[in-house]
Protein backbone atom coordinates (compact mmCIF):
# COMPACT_ATOMS: atom_id res chain seq x y z
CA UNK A 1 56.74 -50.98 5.12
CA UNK A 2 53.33 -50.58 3.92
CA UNK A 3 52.30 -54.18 5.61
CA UNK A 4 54.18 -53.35 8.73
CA UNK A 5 51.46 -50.24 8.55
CA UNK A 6 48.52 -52.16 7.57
CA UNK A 7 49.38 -54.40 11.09
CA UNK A 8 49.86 -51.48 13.36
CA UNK A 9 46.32 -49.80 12.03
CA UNK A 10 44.63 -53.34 12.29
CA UNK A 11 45.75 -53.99 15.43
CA UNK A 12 44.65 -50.30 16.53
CA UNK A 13 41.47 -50.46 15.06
CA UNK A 14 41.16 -53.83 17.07
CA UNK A 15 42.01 -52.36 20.06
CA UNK A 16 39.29 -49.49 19.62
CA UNK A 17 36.77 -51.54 18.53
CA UNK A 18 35.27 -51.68 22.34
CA UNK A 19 35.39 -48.00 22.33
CA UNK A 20 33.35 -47.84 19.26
CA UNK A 21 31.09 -50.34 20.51
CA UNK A 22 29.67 -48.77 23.61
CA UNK A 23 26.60 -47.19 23.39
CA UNK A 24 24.56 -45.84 26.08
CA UNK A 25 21.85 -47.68 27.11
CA UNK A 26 18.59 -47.03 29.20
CA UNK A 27 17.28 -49.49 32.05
CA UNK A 28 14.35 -49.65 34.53
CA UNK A 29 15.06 -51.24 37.60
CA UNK A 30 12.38 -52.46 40.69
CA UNK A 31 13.46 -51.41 43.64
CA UNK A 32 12.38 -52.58 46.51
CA UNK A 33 12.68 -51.14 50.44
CA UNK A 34 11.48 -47.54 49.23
CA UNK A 35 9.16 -47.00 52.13
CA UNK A 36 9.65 -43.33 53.09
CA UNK A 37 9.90 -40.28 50.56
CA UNK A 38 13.60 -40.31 51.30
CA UNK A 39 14.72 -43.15 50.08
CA UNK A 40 14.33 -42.49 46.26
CA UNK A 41 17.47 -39.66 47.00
CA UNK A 42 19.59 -42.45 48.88
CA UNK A 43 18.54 -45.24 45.71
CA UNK A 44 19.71 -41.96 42.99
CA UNK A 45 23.00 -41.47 44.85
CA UNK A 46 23.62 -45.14 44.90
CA UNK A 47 23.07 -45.33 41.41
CA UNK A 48 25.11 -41.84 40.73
CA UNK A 49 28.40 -42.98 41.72
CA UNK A 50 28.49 -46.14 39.54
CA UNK A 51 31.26 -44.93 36.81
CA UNK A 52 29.62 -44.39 33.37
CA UNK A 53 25.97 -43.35 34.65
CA UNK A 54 24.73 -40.30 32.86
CA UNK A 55 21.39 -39.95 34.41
CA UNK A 56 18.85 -41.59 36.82
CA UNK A 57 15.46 -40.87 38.00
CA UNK A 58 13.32 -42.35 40.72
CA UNK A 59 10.16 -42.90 41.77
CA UNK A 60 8.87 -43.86 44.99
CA UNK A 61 5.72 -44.19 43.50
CA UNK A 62 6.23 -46.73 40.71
CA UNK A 63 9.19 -48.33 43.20
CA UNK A 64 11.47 -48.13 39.89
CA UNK A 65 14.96 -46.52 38.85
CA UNK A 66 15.36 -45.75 35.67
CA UNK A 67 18.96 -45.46 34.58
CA UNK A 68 20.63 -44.04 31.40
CA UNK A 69 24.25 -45.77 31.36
CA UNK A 70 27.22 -46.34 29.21
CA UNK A 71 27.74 -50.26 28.78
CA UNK A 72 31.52 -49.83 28.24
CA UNK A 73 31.71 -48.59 31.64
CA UNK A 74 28.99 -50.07 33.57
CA UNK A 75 26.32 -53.07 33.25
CA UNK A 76 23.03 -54.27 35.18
CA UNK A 77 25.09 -56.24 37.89
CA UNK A 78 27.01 -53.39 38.96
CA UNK A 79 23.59 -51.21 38.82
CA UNK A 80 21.80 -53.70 40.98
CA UNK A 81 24.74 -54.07 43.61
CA UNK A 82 25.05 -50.68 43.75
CA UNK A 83 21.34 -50.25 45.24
CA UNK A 84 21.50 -53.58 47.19
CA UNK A 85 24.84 -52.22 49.26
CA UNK A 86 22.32 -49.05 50.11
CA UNK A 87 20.00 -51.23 51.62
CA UNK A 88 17.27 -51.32 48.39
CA UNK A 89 17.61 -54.39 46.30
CA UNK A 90 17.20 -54.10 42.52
CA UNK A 91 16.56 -56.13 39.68
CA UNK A 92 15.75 -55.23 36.02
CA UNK A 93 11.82 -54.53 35.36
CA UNK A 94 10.06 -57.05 33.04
């Protein structure tokens, strides 16, 4: 019995081991396109609905998003597709 318990919490803690893993993590993207001083709402919104965003903020001036995430739920691809479907291709900021 007491091995058959030291599988199951193994296996669980294996299992929850991505959960425990994720951490939130903070990106600045170039974007490019912003030409108006619209377009940094349209880039946020794009960015918004990406599941496992907490924050974003733009700036037209500095052509950059900067994007506070959760990596369990999201990552840069999705980030950068999700601004080059509204017209304003991304890429991380070196």
């Amino acid at each position: 019995m007491k091995k058959l318990l030291a599988c199951a919490a193994f296996a669980i803690g294996i299992i929850a081991s991505p959960a425990a893993m994720a951490a939130d993590k903070t990106i600045t993207l170039a974007v490019s396109n912003m030409d108006c001083a619209a377009c940094p709402s349209i880039v946020k919104g794009s960015l918004e609905a990406v599941p496992g965003v907490t924050k974003v903020a733009v700036s037209y001036k500095n052509k950059t998003a900067t994007v506070n995430y959760d990596d369990a739920k999201a990552d840069v691809n999705q980030l950068t597709s999700a601004t080059t479907k509204a017209g304003y291709p991304s890429a991380p900021r070196s």
